[in-house]
N, C-alpha and C. Protein backbone atom coordinates (compact mmCIF):
# COMPACT_ATOMS: atom_id res chain seq x y z
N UNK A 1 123.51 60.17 103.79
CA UNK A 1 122.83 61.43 103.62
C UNK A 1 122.95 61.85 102.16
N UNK A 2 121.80 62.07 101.39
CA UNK A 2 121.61 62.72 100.36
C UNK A 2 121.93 63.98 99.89
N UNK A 3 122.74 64.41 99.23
CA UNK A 3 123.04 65.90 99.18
C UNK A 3 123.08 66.27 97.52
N UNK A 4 122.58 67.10 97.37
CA UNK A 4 121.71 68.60 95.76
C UNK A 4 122.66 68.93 95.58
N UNK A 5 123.18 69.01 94.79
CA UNK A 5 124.21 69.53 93.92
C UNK A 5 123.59 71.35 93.83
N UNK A 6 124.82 71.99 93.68
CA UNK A 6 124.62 73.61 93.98
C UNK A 6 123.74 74.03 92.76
N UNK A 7 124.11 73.26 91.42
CA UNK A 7 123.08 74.10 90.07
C UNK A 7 121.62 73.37 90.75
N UNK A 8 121.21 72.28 91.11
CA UNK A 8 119.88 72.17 91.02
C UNK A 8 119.21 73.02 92.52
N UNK A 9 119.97 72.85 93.56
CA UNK A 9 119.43 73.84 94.21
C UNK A 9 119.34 75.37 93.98
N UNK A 10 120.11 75.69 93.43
CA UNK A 10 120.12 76.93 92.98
C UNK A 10 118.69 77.15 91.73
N UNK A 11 118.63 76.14 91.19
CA UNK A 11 117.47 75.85 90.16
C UNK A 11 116.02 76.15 90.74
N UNK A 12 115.88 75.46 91.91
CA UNK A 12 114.71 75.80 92.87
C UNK A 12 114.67 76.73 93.47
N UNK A 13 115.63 77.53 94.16
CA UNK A 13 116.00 79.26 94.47
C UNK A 13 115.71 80.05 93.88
N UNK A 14 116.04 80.10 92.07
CA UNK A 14 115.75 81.09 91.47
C UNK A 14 114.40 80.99 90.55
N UNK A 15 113.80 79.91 90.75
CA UNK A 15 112.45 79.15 89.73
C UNK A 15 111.57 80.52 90.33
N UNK A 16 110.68 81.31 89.64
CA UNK A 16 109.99 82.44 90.30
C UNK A 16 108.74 82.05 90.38
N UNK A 17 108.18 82.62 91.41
CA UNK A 17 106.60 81.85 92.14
C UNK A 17 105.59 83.02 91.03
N UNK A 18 104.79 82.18 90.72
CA UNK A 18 104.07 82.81 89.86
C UNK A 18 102.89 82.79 90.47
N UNK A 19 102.04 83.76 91.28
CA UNK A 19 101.19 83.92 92.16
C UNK A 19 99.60 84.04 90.94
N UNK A 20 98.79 84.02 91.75
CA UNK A 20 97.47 83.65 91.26
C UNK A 20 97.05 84.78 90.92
N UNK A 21 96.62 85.62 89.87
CA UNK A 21 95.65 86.75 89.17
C UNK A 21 94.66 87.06 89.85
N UNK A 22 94.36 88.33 90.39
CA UNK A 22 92.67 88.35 90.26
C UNK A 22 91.79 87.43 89.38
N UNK A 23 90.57 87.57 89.95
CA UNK A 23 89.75 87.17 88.80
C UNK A 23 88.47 87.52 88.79
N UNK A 24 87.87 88.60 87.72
CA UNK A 24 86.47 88.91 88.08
C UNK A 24 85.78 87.60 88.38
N UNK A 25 84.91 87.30 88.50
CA UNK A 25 83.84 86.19 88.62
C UNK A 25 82.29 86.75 88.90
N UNK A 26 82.29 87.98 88.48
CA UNK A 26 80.54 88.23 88.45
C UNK A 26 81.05 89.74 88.34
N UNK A 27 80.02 90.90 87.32
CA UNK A 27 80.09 91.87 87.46
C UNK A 27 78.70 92.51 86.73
N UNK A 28 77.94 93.98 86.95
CA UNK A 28 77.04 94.35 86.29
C UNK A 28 77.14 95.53 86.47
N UNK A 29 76.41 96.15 86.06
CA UNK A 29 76.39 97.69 85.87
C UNK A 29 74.56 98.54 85.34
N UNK A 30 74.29 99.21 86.21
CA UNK A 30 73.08 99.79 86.12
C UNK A 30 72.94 101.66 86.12
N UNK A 31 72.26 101.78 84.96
CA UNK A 31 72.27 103.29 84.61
C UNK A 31 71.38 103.91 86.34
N UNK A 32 72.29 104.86 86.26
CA UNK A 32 71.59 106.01 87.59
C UNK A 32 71.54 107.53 87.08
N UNK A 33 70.61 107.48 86.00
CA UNK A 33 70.67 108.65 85.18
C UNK A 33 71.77 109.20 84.01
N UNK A 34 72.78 109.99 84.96
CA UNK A 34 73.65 110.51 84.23
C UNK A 34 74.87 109.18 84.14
N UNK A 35 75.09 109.16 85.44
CA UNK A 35 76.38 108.29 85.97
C UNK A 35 75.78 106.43 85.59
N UNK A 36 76.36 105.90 85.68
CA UNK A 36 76.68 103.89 86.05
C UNK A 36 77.04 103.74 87.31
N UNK A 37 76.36 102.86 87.80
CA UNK A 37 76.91 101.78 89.07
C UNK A 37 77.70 100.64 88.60
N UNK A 38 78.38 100.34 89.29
CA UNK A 38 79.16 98.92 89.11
C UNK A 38 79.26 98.08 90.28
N UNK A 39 78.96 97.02 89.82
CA UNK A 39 79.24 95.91 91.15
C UNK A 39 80.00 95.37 90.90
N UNK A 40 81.03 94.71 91.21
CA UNK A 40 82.19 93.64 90.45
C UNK A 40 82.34 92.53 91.90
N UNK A 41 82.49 91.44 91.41
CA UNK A 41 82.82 90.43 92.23
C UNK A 41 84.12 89.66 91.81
N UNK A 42 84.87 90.11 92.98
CA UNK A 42 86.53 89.67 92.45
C UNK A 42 86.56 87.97 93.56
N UNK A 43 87.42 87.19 92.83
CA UNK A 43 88.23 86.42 93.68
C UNK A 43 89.76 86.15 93.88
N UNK A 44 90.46 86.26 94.54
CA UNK A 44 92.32 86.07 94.77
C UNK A 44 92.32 85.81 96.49
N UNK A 45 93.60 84.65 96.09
CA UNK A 45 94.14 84.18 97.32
C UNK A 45 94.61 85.31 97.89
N UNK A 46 94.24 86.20 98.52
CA UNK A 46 94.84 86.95 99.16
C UNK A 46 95.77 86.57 100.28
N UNK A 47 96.73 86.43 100.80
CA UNK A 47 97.42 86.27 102.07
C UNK A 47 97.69 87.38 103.01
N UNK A 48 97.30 88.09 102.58
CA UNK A 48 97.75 89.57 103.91
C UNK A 48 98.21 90.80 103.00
N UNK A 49 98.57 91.29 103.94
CA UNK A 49 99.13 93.10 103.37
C UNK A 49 100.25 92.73 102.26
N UNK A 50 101.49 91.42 102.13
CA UNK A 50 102.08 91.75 101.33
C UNK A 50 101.64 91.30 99.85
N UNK A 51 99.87 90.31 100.05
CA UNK A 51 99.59 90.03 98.45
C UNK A 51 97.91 90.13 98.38
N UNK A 52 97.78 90.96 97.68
CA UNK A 52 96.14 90.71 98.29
C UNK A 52 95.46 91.95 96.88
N UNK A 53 94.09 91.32 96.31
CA UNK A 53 94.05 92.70 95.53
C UNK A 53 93.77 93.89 95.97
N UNK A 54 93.83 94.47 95.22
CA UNK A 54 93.91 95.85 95.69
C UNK A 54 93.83 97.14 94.76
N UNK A 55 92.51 96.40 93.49
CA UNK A 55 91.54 97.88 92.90
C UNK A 55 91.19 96.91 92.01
N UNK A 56 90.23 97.56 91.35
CA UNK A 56 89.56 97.29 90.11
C UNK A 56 89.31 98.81 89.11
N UNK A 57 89.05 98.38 87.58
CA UNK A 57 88.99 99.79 86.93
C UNK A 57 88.02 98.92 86.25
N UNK A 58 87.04 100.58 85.17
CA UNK A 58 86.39 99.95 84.34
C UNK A 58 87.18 101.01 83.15
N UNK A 59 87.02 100.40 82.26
CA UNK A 59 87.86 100.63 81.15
C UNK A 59 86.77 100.55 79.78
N UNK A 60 87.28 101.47 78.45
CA UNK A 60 86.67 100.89 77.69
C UNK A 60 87.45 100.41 77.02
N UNK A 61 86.88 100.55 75.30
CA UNK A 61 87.47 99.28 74.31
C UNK A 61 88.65 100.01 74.10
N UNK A 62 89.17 101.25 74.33
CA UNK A 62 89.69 101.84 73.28
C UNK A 62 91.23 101.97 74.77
N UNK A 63 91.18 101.45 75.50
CA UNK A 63 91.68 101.75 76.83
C UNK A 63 91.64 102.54 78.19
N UNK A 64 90.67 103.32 77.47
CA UNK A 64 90.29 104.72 78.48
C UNK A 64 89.89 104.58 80.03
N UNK A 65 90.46 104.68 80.60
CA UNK A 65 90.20 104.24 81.97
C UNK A 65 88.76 105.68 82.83
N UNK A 66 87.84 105.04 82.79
CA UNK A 66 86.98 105.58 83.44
C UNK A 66 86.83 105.53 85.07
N UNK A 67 87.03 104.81 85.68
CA UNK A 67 86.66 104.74 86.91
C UNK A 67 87.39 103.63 87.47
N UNK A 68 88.22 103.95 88.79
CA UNK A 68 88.91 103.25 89.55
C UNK A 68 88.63 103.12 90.86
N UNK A 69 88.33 101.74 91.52
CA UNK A 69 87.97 101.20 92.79
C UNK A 69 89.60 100.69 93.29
N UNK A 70 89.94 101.34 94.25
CA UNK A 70 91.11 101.04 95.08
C UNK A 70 90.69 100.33 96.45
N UNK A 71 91.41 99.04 96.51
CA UNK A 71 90.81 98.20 97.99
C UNK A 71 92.01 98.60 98.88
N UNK A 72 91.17 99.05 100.30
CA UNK A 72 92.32 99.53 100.55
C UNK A 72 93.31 98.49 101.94
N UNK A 73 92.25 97.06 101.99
CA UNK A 73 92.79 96.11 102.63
C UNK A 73 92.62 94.53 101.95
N UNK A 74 93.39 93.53 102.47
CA UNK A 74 93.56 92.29 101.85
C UNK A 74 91.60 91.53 102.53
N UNK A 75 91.27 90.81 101.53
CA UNK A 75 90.44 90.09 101.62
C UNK A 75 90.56 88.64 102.14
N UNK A 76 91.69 88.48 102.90
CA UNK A 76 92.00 87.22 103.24
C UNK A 76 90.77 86.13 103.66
N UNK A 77 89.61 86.16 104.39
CA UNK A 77 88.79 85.76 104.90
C UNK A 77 87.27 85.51 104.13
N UNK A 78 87.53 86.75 103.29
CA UNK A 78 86.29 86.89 102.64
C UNK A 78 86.49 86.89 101.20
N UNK A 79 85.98 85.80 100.34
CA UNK A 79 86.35 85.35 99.26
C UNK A 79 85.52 84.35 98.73
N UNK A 80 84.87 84.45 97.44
CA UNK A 80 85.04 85.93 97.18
C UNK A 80 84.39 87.21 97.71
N UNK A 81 84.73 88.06 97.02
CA UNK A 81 83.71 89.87 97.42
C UNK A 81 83.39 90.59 96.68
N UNK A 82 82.82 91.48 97.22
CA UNK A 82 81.82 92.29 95.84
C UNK A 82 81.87 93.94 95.68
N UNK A 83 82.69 94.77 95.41
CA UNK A 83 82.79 95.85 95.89
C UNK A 83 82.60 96.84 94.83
N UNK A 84 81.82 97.78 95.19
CA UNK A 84 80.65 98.75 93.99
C UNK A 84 81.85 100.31 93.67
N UNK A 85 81.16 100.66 92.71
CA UNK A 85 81.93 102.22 91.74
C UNK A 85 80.98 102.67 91.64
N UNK A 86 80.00 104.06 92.07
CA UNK A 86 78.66 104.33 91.95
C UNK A 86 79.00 106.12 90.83
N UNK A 87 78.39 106.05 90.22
CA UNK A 87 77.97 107.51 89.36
C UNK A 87 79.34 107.37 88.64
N UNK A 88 80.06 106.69 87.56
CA UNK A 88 81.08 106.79 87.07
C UNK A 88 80.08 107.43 85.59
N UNK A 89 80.88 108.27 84.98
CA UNK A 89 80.53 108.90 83.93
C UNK A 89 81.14 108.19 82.78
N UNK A 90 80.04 107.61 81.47
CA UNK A 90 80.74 107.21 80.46
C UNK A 90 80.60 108.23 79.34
N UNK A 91 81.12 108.04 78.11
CA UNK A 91 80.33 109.25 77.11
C UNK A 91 79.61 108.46 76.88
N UNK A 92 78.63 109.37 75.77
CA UNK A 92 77.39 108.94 74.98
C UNK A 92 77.84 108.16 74.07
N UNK A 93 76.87 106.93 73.76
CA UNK A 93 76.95 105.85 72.93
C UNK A 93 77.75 104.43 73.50
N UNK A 94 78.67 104.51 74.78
CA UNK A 94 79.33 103.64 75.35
C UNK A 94 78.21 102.33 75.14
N UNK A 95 78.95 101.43 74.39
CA UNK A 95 77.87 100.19 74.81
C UNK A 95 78.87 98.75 75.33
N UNK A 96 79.80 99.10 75.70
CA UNK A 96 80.36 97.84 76.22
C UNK A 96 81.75 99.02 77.42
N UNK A 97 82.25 97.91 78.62
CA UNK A 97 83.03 98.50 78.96
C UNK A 97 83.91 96.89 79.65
N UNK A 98 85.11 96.71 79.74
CA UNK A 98 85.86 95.91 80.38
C UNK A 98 85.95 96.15 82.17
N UNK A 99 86.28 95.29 82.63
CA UNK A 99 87.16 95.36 84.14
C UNK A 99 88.40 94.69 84.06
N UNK A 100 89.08 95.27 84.44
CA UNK A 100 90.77 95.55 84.85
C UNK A 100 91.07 95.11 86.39
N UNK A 101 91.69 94.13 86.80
CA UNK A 101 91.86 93.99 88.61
C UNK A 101 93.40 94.25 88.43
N UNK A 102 93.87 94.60 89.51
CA UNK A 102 94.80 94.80 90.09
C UNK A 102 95.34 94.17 91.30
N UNK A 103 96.68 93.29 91.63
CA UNK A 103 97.01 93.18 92.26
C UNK A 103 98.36 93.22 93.10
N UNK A 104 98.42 93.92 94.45
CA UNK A 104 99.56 94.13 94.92
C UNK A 104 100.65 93.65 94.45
N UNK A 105 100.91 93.05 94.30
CA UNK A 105 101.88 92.26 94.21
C UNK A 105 102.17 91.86 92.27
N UNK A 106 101.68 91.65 91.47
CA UNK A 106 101.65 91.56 90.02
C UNK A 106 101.10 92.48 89.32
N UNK A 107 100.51 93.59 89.75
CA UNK A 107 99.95 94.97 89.01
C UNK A 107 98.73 94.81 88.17
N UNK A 108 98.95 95.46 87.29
CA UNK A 108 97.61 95.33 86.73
C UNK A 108 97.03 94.21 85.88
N UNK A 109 96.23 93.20 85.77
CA UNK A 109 95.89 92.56 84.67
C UNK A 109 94.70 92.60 83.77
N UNK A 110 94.54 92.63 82.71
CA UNK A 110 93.24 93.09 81.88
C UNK A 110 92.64 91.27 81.90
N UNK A 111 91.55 91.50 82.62
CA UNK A 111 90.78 90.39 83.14
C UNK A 111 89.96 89.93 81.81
N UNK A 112 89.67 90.27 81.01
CA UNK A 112 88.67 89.95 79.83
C UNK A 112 87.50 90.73 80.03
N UNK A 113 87.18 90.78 81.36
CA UNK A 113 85.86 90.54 81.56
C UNK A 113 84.91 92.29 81.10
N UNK A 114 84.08 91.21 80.36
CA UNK A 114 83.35 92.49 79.51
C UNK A 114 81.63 92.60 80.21
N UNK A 115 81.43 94.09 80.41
CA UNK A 115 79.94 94.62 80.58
C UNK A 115 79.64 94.97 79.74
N UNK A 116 78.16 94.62 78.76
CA UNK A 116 77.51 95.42 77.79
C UNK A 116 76.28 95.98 78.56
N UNK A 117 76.28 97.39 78.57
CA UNK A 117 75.65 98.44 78.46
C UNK A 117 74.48 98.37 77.97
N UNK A 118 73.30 98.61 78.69
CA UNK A 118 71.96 98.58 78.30
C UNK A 118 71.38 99.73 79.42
N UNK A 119 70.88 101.00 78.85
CA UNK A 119 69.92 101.88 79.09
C UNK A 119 68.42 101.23 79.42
């Protein structure tokens, strides 16, 4: 019988699982007068209630958090998905804005992912 010595098992015990990011993978945004719509299409392994995402923001350049989509269950099944922010108010002149995902379990990550703004 083969037997691990206590440092290398202990090595694999404490090695920390580095779980998978959101990830936008499609997003747009369309003027509704005053306000923006947003569509965002996220993907993450979700596994259930204890890891699963759970919001998106749109943000601008400067960090300003405009508008926050909170999911309020795991997407385990359905993946990816597409879930909308309707009449978010930007100021005048906004011509680009980021998305931000969030997930249970690793918090927030600034995704890259950039919308430019066209009236």
């Amino acid at each position: 019988m083969k037997h691990t010595s206590p440092l290398v098992a202990a090595l694999f015990v404490a090695a920390p699982a580095f779980a998978e990011q959101p990830k936008v993978i499609d997003a747009n945004a369309h003027s509704t007068g005053m306000g923006w719509d947003f569509s965002v299409t996220i993907e993450h392994p979700d596994t259930g209630w204890d890891h699963y995402a759970d919001g998106w923001e749109i943000v601008g350049s400067d960090g300003t958090v405009f508008g926050t989509r909170v999911l309020h269950h795991p997407h385990v099944n359905e993946q990816p998905f597409t879930r909308s922010l309707n009449n978010v108010m930007l100021p005048d002149g906004t011509r680009e804005v980021f998305i931000r995902v969030k997930c249970s379990e690793d918090g927030w990550k600034d995704s890259g992912y950039k919308i430019t703004l066209s009236r």
